[in-house]
Structures are given as structure tokens and as C-alpha cells.
C-alpha atoms as a PDB file:
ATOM      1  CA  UNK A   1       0.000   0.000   0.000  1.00  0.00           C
ATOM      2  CA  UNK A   2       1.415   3.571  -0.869  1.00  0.00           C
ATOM      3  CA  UNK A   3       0.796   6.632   1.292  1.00  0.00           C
ATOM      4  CA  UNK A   4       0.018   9.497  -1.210  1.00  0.00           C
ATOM      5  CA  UNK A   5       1.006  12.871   0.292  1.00  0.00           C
ATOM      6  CA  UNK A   6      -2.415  14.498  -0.434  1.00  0.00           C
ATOM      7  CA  UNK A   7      -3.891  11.586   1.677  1.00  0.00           C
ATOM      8  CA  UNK A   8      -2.134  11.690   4.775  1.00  0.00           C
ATOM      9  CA  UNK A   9      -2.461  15.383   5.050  1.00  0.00           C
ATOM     10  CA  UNK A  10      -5.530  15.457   4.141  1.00  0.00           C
ATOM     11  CA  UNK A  11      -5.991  12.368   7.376  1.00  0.00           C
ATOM     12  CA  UNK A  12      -3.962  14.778  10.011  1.00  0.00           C
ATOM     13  CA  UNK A  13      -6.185  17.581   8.956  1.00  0.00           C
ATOM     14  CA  UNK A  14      -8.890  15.270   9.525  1.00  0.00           C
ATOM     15  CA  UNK A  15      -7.856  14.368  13.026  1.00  0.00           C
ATOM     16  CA  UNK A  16      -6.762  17.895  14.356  1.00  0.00           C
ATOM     17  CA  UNK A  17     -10.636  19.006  13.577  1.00  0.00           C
ATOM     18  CA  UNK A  18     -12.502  15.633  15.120  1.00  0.00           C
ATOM     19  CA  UNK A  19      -9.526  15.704  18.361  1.00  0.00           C
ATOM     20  CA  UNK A  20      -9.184  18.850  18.547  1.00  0.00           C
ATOM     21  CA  UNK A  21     -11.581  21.193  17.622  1.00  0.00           C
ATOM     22  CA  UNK A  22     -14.615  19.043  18.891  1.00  0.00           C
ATOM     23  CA  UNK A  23     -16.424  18.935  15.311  1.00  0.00           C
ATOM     24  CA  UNK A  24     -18.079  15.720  14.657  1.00  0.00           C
ATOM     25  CA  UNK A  25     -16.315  13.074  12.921  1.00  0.00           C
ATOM     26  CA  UNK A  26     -19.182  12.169  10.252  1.00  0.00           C
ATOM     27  CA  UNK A  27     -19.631  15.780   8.859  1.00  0.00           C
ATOM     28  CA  UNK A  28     -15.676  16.003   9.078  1.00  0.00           C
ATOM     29  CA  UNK A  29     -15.149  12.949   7.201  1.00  0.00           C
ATOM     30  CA  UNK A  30     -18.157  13.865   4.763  1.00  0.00           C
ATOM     31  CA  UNK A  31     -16.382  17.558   4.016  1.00  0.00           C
ATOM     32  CA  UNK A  32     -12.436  15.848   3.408  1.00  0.00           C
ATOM     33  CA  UNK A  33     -14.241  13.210   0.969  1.00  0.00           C
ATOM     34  CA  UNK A  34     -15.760  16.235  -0.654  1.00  0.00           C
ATOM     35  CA  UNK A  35     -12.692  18.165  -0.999  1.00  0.00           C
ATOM     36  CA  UNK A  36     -10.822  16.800  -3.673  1.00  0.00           C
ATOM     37  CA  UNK A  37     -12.939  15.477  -6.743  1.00  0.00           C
ATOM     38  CA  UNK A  38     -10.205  13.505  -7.727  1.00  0.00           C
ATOM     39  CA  UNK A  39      -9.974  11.197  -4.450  1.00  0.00           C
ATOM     40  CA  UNK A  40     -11.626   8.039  -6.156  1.00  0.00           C
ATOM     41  CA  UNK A  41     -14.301   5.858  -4.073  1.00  0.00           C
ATOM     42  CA  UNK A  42     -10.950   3.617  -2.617  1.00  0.00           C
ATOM     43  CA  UNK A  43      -9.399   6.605  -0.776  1.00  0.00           C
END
């Protein structure tokens, strides 16, 4: 499995606002998905 750069930023960002800014983890997941049209249904 490769780590693409994109991804695991786009993962600590991710984290920082579910851990540490107290958002909710669906709707954060939901908006990072929704970022990047190019992220494919396997990322």
C-alpha cells in the first residue's frame, strides 16, 4: 500500500478538527471526501 502525500495530510487535517476542535467526525469525514474530486471511491 502507498501513502500518497495528499492523503495523509488530508488524514492529520482530519484528526486535528474531530480531536481537537470538537467537530463531529461524520460531517468532518463527509467535508475531506468532498474536498478533492479527484480522491476516487478507494481513498
Amino acid at each position: 500500500m502507498r501513502l500518497h502525500r495528499n492523503l495523509v495530510f488530508a488524514v492529520i487535517d482530519a484528526l486535528n478538527l474531530i480531536f481537537n476542535e470538537g467537530e463531529y467526525a461524520d460531517k468532518v469525514v463527509q467535508k475531506v471526501l468532498k474536498f478533492d474530486k479527484r480522491w476516487g471511491a478507494r481513498d
